[in-house]
N, C-alpha and C. Protein backbone atom coordinates (compact mmCIF):
# COMPACT_ATOMS: atom_id res chain seq x y z
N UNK A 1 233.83 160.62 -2.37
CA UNK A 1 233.06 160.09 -1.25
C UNK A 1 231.72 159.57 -1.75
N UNK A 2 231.28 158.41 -1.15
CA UNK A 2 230.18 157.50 -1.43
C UNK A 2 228.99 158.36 -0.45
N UNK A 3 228.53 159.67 -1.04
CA UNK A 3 227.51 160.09 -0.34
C UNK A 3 225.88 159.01 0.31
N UNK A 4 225.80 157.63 -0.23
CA UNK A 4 224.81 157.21 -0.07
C UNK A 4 224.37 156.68 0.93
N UNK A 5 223.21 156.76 1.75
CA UNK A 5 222.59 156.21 2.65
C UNK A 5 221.92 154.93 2.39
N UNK A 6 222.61 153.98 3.07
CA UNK A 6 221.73 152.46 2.98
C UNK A 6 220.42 152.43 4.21
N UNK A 7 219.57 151.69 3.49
CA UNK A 7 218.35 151.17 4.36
C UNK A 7 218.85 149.78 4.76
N UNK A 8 218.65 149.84 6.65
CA UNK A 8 218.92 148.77 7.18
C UNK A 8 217.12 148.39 7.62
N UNK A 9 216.31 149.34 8.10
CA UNK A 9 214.72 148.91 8.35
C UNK A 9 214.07 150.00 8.71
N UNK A 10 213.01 149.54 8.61
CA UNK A 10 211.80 150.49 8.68
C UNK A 10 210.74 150.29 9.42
N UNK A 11 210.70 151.37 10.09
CA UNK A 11 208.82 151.29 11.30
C UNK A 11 207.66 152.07 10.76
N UNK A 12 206.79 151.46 10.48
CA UNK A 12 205.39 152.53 10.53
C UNK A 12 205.16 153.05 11.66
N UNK A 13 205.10 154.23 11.23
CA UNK A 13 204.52 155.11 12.55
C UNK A 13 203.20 155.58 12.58
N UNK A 14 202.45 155.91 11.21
CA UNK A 14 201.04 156.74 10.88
C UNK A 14 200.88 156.16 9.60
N UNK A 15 199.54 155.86 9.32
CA UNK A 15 198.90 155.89 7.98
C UNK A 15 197.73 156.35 7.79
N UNK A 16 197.59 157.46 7.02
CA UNK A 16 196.64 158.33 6.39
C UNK A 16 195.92 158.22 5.52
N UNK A 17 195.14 159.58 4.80
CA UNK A 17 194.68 159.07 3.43
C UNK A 17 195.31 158.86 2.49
N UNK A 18 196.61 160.01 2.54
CA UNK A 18 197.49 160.16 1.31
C UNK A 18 198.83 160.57 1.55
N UNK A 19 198.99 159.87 3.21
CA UNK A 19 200.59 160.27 3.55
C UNK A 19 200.74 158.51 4.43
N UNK A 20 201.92 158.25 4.92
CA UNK A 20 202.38 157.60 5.75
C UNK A 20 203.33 158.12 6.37
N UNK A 21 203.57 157.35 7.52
CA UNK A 21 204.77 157.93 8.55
C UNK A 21 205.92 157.27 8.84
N UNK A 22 207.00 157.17 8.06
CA UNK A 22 207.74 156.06 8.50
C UNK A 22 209.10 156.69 9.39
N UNK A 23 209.99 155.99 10.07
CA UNK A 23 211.52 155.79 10.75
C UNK A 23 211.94 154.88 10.38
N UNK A 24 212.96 155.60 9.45
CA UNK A 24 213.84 154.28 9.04
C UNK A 24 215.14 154.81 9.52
N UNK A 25 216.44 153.50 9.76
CA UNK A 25 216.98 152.96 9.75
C UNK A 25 218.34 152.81 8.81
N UNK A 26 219.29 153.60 8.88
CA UNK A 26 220.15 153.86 7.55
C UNK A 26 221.79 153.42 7.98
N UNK A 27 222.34 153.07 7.14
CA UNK A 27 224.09 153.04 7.17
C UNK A 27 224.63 154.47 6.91
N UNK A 28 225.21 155.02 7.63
CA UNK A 28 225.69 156.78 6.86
C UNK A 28 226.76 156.23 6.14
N UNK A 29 227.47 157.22 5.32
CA UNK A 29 228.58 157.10 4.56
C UNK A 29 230.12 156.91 5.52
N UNK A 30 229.80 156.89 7.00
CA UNK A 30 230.81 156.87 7.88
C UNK A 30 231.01 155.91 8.80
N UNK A 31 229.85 154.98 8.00
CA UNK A 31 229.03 153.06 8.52
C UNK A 31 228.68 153.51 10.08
N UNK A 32 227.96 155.03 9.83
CA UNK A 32 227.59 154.60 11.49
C UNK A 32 226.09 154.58 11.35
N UNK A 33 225.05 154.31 12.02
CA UNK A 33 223.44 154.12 11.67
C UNK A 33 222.95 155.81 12.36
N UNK A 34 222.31 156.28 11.34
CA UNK A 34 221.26 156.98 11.36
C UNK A 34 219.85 156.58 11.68
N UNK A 35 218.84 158.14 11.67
CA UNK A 35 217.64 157.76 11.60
C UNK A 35 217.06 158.80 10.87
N UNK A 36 216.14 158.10 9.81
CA UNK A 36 215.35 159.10 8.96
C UNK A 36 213.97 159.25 9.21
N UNK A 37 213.01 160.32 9.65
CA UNK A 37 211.82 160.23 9.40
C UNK A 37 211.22 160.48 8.29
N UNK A 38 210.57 159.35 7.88
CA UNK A 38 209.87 160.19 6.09
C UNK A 38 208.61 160.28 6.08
N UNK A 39 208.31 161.53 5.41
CA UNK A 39 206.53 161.34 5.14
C UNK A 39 206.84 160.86 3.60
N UNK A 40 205.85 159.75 3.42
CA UNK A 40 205.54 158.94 2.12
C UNK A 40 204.18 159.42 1.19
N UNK A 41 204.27 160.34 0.35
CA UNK A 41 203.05 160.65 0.18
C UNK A 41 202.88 160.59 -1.14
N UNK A 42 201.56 160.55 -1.72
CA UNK A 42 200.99 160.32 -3.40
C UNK A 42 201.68 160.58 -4.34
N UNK A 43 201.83 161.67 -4.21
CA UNK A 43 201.93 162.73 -5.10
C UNK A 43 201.02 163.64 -5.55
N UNK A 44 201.51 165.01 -6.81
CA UNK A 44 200.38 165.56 -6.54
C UNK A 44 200.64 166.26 -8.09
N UNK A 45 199.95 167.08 -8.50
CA UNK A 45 199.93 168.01 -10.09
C UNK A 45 199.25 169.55 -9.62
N UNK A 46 200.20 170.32 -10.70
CA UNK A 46 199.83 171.32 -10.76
C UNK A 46 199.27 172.13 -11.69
N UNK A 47 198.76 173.08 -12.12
CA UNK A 47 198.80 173.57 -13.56
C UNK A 47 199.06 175.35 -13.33
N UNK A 48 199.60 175.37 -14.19
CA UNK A 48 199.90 177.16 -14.64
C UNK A 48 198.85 177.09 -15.85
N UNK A 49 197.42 178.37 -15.60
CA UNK A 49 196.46 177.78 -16.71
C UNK A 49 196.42 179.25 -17.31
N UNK A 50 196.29 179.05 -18.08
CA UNK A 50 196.78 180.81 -18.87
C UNK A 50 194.99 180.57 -20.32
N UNK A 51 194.86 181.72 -19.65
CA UNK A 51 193.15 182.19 -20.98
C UNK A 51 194.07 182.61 -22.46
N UNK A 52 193.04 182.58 -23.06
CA UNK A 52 193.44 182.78 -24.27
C UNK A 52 194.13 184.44 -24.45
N UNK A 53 193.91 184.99 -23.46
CA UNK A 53 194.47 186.45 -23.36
C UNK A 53 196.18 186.45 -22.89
N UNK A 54 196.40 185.22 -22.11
CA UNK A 54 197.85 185.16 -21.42
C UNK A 54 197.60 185.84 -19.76
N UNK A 55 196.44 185.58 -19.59
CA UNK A 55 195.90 185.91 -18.14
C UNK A 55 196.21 184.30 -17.68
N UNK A 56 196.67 184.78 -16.25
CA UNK A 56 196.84 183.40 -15.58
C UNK A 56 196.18 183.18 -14.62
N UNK A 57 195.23 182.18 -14.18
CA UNK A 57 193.79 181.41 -13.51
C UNK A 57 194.69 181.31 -12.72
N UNK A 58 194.28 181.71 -11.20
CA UNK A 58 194.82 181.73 -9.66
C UNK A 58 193.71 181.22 -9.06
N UNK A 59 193.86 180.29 -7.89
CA UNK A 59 193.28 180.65 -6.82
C UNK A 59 193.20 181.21 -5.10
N UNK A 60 192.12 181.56 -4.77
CA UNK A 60 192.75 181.96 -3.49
C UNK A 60 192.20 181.23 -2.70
N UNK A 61 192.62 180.67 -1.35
CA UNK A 61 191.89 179.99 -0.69
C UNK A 61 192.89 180.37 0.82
N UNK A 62 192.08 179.49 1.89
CA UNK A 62 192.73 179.85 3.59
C UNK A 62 193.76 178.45 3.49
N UNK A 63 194.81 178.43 3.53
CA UNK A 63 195.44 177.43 4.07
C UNK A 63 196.05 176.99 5.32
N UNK A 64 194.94 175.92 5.91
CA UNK A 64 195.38 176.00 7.67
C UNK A 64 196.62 175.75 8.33
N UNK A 65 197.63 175.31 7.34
CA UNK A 65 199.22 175.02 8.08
C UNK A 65 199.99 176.26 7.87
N UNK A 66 199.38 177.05 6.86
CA UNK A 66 200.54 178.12 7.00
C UNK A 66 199.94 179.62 7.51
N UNK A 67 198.39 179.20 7.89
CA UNK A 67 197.69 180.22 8.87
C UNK A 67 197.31 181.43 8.15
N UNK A 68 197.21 181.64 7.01
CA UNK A 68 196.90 182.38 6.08
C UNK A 68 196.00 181.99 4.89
N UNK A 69 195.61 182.99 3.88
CA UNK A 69 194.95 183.35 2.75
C UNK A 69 196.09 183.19 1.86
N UNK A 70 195.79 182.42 0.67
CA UNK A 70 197.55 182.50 -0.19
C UNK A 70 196.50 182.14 -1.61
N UNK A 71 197.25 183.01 -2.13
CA UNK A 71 197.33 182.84 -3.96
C UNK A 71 197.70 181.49 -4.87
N UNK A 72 197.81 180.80 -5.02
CA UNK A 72 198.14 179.67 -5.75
C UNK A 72 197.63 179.37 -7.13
N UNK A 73 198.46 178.50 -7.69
CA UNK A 73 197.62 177.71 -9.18
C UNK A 73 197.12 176.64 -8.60
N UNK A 74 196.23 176.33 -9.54
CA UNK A 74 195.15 175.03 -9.25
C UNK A 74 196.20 173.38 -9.04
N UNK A 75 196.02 173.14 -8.04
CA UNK A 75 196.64 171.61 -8.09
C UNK A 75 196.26 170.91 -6.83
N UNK A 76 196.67 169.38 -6.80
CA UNK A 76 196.15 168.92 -5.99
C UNK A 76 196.81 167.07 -6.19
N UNK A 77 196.41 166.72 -4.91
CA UNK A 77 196.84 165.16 -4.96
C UNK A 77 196.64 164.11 -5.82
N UNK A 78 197.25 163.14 -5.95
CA UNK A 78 196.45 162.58 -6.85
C UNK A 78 195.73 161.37 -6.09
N UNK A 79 194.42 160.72 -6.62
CA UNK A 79 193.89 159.68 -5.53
C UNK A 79 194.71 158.54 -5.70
N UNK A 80 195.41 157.98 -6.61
CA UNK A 80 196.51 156.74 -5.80
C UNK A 80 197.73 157.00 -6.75
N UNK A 81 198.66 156.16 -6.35
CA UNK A 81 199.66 156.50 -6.28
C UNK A 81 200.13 156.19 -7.91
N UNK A 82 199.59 155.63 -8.93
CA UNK A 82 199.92 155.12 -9.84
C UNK A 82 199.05 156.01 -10.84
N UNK A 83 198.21 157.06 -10.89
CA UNK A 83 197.60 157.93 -11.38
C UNK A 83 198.26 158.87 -11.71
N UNK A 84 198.10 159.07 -13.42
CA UNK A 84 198.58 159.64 -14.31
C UNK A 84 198.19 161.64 -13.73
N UNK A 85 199.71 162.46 -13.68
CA UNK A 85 199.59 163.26 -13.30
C UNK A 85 199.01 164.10 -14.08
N UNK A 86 198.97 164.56 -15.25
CA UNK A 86 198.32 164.77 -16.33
C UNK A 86 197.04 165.02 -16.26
N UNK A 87 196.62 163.53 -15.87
CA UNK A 87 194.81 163.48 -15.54
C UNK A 87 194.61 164.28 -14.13
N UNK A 88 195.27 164.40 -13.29
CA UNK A 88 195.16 164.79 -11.96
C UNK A 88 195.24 166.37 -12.28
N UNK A 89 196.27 166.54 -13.29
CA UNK A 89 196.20 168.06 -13.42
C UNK A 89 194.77 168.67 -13.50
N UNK A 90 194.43 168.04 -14.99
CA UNK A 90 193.05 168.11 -15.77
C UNK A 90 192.09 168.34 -14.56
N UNK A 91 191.87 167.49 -14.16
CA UNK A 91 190.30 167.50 -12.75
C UNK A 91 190.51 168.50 -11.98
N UNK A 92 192.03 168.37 -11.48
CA UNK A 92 191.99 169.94 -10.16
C UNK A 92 191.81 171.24 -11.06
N UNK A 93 192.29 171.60 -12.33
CA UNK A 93 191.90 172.74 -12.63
C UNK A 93 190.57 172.87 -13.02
N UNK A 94 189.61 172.22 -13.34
CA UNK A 94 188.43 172.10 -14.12
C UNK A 94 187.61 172.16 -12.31
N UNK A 95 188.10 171.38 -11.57
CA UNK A 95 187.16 171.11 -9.90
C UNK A 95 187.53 172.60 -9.33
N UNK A 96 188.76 173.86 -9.26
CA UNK A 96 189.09 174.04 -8.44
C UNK A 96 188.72 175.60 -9.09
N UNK A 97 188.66 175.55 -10.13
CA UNK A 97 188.39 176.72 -11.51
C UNK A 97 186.92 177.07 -12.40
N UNK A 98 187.24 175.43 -12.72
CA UNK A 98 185.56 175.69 -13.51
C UNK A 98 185.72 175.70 -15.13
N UNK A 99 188.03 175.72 -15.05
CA UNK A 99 188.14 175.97 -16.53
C UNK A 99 188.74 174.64 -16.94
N UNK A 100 188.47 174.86 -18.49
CA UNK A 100 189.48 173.45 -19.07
C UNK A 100 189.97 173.55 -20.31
N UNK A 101 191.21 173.00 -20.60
CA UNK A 101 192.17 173.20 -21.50
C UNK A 101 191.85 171.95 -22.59
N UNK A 102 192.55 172.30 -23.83
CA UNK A 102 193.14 171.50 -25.22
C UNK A 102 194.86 171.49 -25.23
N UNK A 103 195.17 172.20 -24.80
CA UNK A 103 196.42 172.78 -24.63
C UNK A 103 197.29 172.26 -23.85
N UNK A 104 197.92 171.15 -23.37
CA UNK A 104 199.02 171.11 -22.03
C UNK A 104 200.19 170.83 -23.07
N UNK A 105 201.41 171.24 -22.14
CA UNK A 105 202.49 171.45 -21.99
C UNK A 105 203.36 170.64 -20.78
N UNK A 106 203.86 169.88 -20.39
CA UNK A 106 204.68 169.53 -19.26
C UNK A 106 205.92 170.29 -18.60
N UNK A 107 205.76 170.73 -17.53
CA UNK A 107 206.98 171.18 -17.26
C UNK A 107 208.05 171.01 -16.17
N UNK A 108 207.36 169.61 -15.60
CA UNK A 108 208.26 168.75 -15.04
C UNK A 108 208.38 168.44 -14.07
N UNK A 109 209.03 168.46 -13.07
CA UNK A 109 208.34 168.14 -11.66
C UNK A 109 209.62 169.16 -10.24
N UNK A 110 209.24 168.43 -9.04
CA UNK A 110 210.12 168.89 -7.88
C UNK A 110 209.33 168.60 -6.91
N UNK A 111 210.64 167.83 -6.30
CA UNK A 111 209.55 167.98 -4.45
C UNK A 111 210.31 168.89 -3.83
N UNK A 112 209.18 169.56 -2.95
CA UNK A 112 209.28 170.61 -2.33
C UNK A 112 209.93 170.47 -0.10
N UNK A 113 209.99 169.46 0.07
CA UNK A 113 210.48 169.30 0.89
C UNK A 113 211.24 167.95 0.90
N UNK A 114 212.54 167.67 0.37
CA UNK A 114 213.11 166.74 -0.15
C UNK A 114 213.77 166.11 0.68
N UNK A 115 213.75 166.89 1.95
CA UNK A 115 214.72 166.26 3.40
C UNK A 115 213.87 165.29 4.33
N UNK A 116 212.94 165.18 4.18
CA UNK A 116 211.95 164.53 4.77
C UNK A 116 210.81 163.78 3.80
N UNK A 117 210.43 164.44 2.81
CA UNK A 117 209.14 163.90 2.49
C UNK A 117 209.01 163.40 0.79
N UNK A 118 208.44 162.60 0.55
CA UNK A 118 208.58 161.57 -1.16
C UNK A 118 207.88 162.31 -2.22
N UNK A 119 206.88 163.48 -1.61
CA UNK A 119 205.82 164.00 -2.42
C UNK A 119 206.71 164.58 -3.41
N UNK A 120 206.52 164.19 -4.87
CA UNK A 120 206.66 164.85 -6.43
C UNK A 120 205.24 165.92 -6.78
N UNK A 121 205.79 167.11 -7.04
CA UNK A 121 205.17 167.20 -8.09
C UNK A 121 205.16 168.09 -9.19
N UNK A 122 203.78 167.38 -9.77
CA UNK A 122 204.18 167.72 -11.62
C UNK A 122 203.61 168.71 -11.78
N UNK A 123 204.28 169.59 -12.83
CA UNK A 123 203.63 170.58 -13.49
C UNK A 123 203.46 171.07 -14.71
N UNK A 124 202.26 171.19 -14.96
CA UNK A 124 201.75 171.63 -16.39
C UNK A 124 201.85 173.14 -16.75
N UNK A 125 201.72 173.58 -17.88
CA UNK A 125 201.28 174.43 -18.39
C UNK A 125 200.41 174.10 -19.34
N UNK A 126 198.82 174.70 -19.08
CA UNK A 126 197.27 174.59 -19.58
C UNK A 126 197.12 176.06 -20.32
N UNK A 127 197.17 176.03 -22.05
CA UNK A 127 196.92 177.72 -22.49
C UNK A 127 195.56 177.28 -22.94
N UNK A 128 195.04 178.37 -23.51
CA UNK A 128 193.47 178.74 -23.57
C UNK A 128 192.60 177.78 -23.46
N UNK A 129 192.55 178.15 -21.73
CA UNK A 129 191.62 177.67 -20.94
C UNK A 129 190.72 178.58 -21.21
N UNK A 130 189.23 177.81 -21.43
CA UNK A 130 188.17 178.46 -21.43
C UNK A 130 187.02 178.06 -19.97
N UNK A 131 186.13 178.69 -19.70
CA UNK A 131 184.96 178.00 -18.46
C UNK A 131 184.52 177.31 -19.13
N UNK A 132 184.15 176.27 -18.61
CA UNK A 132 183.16 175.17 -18.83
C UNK A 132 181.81 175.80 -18.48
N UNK A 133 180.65 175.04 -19.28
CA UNK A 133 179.10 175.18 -18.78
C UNK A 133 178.95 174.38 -17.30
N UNK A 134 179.50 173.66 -17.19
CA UNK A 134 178.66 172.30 -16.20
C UNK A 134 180.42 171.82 -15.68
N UNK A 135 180.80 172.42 -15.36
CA UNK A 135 182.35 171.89 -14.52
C UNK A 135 182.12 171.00 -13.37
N UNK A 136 183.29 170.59 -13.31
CA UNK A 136 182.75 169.30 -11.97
C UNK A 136 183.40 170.16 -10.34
N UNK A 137 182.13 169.73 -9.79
CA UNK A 137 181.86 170.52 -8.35
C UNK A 137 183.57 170.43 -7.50
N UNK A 138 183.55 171.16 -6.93
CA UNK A 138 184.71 171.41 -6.04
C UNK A 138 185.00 170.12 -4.96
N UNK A 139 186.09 169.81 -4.51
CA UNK A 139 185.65 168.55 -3.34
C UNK A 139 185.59 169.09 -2.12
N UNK A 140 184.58 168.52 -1.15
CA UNK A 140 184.06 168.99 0.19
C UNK A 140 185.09 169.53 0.79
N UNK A 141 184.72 170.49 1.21
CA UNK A 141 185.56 171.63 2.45
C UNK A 141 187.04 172.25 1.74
N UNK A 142 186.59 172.55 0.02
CA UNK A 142 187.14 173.03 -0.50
C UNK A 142 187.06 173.81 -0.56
N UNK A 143 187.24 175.41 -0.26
CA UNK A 143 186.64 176.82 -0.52
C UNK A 143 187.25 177.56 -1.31
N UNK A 144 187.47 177.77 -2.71
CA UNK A 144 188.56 178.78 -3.24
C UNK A 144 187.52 179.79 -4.07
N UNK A 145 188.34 181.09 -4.38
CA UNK A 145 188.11 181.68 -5.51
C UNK A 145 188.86 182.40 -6.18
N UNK A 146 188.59 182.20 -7.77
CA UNK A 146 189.59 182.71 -8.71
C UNK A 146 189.72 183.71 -8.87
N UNK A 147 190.73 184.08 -9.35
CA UNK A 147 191.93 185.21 -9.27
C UNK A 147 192.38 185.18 -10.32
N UNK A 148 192.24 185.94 -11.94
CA UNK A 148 192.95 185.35 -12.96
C UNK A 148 193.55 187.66 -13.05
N UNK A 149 194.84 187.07 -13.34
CA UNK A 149 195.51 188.81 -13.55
C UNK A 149 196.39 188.30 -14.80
N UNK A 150 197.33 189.24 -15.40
CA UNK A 150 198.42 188.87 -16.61
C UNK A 150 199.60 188.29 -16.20
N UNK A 151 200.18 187.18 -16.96
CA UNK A 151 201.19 186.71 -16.40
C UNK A 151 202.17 187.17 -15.68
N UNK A 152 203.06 188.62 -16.05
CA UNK A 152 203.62 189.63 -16.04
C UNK A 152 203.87 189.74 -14.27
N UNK A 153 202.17 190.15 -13.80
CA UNK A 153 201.54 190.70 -12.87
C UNK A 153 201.91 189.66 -11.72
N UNK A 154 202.00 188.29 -12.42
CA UNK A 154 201.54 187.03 -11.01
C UNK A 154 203.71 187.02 -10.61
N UNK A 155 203.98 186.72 -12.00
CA UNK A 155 205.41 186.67 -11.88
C UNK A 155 205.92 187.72 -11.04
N UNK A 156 205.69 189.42 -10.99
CA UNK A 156 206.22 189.89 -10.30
C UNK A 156 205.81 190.27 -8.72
N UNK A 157 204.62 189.70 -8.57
CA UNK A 157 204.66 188.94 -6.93
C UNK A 157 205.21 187.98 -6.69
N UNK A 158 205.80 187.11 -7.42
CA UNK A 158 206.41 186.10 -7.20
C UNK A 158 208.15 186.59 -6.71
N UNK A 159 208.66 187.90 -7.36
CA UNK A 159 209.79 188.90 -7.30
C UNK A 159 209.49 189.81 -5.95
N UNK A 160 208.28 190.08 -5.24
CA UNK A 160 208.14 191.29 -4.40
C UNK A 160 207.59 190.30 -3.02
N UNK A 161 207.55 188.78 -2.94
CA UNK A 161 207.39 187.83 -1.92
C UNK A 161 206.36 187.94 -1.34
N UNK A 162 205.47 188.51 -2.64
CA UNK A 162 203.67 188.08 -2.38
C UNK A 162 203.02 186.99 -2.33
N UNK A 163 203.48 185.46 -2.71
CA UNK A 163 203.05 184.66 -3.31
C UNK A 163 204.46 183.48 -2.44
N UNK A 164 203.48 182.98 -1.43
CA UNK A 164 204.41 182.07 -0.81
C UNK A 164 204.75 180.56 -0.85
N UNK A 165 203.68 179.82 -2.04
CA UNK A 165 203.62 178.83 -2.36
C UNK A 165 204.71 178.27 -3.35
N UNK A 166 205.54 177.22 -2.77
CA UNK A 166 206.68 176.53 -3.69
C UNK A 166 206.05 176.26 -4.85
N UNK A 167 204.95 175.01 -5.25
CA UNK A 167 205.15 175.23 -6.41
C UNK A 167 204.08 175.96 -7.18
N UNK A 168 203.56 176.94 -7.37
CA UNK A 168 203.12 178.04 -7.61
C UNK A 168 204.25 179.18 -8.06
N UNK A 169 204.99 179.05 -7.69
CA UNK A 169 206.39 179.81 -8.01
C UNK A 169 207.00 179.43 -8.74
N UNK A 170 207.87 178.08 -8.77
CA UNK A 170 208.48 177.30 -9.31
C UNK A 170 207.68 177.22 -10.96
N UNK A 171 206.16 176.83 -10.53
CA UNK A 171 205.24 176.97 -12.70
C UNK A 171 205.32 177.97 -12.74
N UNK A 172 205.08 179.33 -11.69
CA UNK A 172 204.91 180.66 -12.87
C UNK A 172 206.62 180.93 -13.39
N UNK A 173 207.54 180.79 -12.89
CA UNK A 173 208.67 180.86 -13.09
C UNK A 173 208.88 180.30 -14.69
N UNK A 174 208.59 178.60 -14.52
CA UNK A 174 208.85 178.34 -15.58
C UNK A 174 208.13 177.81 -17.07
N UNK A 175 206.88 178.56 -16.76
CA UNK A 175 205.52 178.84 -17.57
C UNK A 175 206.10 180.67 -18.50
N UNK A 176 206.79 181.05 -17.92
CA UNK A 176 206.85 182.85 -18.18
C UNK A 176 208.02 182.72 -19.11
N UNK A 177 208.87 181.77 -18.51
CA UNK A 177 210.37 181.45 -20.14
C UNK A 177 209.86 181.04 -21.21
N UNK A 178 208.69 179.88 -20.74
CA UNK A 178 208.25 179.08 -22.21
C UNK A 178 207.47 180.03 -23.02
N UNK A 179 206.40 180.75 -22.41
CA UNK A 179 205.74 181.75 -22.97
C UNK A 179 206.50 182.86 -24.26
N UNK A 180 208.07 183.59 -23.24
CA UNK A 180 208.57 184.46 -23.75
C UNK A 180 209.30 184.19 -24.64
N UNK A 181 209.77 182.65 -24.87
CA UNK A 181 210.36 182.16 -25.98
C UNK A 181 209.71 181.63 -26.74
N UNK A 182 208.54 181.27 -26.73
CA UNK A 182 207.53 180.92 -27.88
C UNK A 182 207.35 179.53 -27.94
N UNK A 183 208.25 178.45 -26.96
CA UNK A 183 208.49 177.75 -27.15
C UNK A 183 207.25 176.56 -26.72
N UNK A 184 205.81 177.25 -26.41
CA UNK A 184 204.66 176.52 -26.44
C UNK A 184 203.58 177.20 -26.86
């Protein structure tokens, strides 16, 4: 079976800073027309940032859609759409931390809501991260603070469903194989 969905058209519905809203318009695999809503968005980077000890840089902050306080690694959007995730990593951990790496690692990507929405994203692994003197300031109505514990420690909240963030889970997951195999 020809699982694929054709695009017959598309409506804007919303445009944002770093999302759009579209309804589109599809052929199903059974030629009858569907309708898809998509959010279209940047993209974004993450980092799993580990100190020279194998302590891993968290932050905590309030997140207003899921109505809670949540644990996370440093990441964030990128400002357009053609911006190297890499570099995007670099700034959110250094803006969101205060720390900065010599060290990356890639470890690849995933979108996290794939039924609806375009957002990728990438993830690094950053080892001995050190603080910076003069780090670059946080961006407005950003509030976090760090949280750095042993890898061990973050992974097995990630096992006891302390830690509710997709990809925050998804890097410590696969930051803790590369580690234990040596293989960065």
């Amino acid at each position: 079976m020809d699982f694929k969905e054709h695009f017959i058209s598309r409506e804007h519905i919303y445009q944002g800073r770093f999302i759009d809203l579209y309804e589109d318009k599809v052929l199903l695999p059974n030629q009858k027309e569907g309708l898809r809503i998509i959010v279209d968005h940047i993209g974004a980077a993450a980092v799993l940032a580990l100190t020279p000890e194998q302590e891993v840089i968290l932050v905590k902050q309030y997140r207003y859609a899921a109505g809670e306080v949540t644990l996370e690694i440093p990441a964030g959007k990128k400002d357009h759409k053609d911006d190297d995730p890499l570099e995007t990593a670099k700034r959110e951990l250094e803006e969101e931390t205060g720390y900065v790496s010599n060290d990356w690692t890639p470890l690849g990507s995933a979108m996290g809501a794939i039924g609806f929405c375009t957002e990728r994203v990438y993830f690094y692994l950053a080892k001995d991260c050190v603080k910076k003197e003069h780090p670059l300031p946080p961006d407005d109505g950003e509030f976090v603070e760090v949280v750095i514990m042993p890898l061990d420690e973050a992974v097995k909240m990630v096992h006891e469903d302390q830690l509710i963030d997709a990809k925050t889970i998804i890097t410590l997951l696969k930051a803790q194989k590369k580690v234990r195999e040596n293989r960065v």
